[in-house]
N, C-alpha and C. Protein backbone atom coordinates (compact mmCIF):
# COMPACT_ATOMS: atom_id res chain seq x y z
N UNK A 1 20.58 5.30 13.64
CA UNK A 1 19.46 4.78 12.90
C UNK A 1 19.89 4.05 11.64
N UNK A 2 20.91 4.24 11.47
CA UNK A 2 21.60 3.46 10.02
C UNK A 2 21.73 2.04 10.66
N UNK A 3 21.29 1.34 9.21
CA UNK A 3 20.56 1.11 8.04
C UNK A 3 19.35 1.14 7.83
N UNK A 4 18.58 1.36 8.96
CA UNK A 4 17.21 0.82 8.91
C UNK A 4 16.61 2.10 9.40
N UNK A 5 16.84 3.27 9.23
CA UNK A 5 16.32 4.75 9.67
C UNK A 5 14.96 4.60 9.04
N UNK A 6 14.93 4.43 7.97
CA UNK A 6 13.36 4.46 7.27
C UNK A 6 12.36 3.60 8.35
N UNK A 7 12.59 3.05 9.06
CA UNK A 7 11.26 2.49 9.96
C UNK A 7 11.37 3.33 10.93
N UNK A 8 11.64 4.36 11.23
CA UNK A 8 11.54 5.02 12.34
C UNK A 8 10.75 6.85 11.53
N UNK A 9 11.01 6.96 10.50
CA UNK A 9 10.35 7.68 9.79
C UNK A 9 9.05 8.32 9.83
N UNK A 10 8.61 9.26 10.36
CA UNK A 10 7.21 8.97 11.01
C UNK A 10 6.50 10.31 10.12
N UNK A 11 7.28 11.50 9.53
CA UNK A 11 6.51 12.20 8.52
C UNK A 11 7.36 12.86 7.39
N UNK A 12 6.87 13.45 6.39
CA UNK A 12 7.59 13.91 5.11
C UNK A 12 7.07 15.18 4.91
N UNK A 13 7.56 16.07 4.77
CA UNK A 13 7.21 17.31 3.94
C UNK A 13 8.02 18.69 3.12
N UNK A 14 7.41 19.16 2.25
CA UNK A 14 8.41 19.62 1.67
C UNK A 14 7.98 20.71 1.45
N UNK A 15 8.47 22.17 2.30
CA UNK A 15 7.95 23.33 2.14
C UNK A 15 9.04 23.81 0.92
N UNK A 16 9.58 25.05 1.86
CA UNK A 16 10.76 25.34 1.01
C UNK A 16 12.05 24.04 1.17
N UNK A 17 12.00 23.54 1.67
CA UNK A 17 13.05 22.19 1.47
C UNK A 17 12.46 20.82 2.44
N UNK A 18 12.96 20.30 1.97
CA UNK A 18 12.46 18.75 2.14
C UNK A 18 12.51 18.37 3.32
N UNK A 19 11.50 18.39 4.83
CA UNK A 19 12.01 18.00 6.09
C UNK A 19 11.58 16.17 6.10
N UNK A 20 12.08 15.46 7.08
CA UNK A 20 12.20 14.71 7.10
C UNK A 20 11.96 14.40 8.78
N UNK A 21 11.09 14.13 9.39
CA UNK A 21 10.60 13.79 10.99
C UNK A 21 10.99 12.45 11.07
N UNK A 22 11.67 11.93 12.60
CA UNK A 22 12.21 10.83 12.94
C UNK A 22 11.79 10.36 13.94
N UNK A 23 11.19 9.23 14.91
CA UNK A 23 10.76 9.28 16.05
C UNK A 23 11.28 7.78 16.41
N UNK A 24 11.99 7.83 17.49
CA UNK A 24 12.28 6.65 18.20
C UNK A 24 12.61 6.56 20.00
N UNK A 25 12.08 5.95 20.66
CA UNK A 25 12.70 6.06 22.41
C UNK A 25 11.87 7.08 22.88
N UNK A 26 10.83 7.91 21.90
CA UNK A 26 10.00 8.98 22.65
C UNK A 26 11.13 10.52 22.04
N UNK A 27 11.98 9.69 21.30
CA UNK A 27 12.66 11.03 21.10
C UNK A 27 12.23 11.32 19.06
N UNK A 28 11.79 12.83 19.49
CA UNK A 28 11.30 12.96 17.94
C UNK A 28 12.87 14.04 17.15
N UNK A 29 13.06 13.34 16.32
CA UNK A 29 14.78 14.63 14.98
C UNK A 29 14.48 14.93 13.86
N UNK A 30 14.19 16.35 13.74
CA UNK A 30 13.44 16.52 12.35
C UNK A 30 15.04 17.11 11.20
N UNK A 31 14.64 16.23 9.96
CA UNK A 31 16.23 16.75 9.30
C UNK A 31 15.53 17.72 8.15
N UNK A 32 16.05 18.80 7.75
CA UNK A 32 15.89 19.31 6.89
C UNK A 32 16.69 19.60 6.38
N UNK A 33 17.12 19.40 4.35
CA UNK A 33 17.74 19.19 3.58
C UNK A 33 17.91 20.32 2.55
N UNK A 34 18.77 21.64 2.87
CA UNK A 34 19.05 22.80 1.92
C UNK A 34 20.09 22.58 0.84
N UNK A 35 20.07 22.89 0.05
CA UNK A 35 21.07 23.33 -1.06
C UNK A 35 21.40 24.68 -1.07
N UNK A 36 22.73 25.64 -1.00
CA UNK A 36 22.77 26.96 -1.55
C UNK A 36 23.07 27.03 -3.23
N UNK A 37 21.91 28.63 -3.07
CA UNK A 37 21.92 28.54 -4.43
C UNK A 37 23.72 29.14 -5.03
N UNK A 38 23.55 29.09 -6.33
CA UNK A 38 25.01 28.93 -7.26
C UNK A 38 26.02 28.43 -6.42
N UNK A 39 26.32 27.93 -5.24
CA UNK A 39 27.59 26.52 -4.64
C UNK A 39 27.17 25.26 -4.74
N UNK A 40 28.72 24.65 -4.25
CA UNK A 40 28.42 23.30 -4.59
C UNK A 40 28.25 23.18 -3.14
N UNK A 41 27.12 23.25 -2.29
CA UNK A 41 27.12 23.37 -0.93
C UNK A 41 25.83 22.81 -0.13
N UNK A 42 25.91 21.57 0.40
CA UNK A 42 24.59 21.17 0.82
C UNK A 42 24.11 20.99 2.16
N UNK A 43 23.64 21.90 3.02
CA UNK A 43 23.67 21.53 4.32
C UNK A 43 22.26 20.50 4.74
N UNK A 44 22.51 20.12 6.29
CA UNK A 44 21.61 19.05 6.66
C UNK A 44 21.41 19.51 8.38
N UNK A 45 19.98 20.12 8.27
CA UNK A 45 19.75 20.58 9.46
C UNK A 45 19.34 19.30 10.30
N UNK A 46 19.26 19.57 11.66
CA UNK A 46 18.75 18.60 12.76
C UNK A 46 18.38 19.41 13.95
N UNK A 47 17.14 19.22 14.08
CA UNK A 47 16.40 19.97 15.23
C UNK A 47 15.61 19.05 16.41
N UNK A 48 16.11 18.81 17.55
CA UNK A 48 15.40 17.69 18.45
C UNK A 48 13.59 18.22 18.77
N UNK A 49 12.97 18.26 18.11
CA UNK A 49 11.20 18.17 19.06
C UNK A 49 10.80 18.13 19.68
N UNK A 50 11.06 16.49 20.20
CA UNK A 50 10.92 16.66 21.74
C UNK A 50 11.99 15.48 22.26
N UNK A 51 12.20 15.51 23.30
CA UNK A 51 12.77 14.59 23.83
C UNK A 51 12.68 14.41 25.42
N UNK A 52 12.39 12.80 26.41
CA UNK A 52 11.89 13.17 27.27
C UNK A 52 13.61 12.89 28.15
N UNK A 53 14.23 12.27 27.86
CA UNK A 53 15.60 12.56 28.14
C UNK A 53 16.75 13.40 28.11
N UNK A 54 17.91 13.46 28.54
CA UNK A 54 19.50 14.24 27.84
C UNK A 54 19.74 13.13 26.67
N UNK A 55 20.02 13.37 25.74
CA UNK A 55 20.94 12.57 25.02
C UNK A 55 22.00 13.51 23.96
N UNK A 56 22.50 12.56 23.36
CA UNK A 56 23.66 13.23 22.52
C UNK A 56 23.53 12.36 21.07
N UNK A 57 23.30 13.37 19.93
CA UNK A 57 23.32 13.09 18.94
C UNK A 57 24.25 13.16 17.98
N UNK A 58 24.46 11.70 17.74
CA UNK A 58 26.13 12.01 16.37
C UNK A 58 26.13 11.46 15.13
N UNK A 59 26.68 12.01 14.73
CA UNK A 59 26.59 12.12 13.39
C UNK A 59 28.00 11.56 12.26
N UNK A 60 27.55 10.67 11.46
CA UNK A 60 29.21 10.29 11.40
C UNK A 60 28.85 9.65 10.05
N UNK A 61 30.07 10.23 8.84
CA UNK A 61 30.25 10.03 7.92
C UNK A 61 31.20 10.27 7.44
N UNK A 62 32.35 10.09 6.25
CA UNK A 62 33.38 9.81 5.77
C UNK A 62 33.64 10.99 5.02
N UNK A 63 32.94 11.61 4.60
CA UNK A 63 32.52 12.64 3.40
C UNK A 63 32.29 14.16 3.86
N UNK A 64 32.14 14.30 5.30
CA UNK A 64 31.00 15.40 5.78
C UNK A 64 32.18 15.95 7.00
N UNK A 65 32.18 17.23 6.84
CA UNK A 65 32.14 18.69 7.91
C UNK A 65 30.79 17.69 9.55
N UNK A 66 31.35 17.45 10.20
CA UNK A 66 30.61 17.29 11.09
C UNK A 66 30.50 18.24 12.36
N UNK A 67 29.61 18.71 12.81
CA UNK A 67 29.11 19.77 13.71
C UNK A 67 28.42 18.97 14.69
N UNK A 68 28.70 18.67 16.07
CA UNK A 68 27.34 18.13 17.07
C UNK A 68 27.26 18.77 18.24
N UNK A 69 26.36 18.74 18.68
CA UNK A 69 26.70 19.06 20.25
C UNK A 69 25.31 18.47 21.42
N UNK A 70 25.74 18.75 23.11
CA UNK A 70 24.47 18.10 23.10
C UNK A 70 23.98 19.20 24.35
N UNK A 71 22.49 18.96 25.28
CA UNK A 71 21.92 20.31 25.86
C UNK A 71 21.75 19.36 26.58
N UNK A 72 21.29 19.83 27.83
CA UNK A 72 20.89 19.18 29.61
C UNK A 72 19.48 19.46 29.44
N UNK A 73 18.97 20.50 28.44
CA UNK A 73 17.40 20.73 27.96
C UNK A 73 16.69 19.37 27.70
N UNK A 74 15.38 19.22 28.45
CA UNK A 74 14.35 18.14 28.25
C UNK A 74 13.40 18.98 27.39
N UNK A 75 12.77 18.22 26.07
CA UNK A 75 12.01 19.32 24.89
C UNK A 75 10.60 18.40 25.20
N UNK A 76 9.81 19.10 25.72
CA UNK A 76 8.44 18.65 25.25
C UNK A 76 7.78 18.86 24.32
C-alpha cells in the first residue's frame, strides 16, 4: 500500500490504542498501534477481517523486527 495507503483507509478509531482499518481487493487489515509502558518498545498489530482469497502479507522496513506469516484460511 505504500505510498498511497491513505486511499485505501476506510476507518479510524481509538479505544485503548489507535486501530487503523484498511480495505482493498475485498481484502479488509486492521493495524493497531501499542506502545509498552516504561520501554522504548512499539509494537504494530495486523489482523486480516476478511478476506475472500489466500494471500500473504509483508511487511518491509529498514528499521523493524519483522514477523509475517500466511493461512490457507478464507475470513468472512
Amino acid at each position: 500500500m505504500y505510498p498511497t495507503g491513505y486511499n485505501y483507509l476506510q476507518s479510524f478509531a481509538k479505544d485503548l490504542f489507535p486501530q487503523f482499518t484498511y480495505s482493498a481487493g475485498g481484502i479488509r487489515v486492521q493495524k493497531t498501534i501499542a506502545d509498552i509502558n516504561g520501554e522504548n518498545t512499539t509494537l504494530i498489530l495486523y489482523e486480516v477481517l476478511e478476506s475472500p482469497v489466500r494471500f500473504m502479507l509483508e511487511l518491509q522496513h529498514k528499521n523493524l523486527i519483522i514477523l509475517y506469516g500466511e493461512s490457507d484460511e478464507v475470513i468472512d
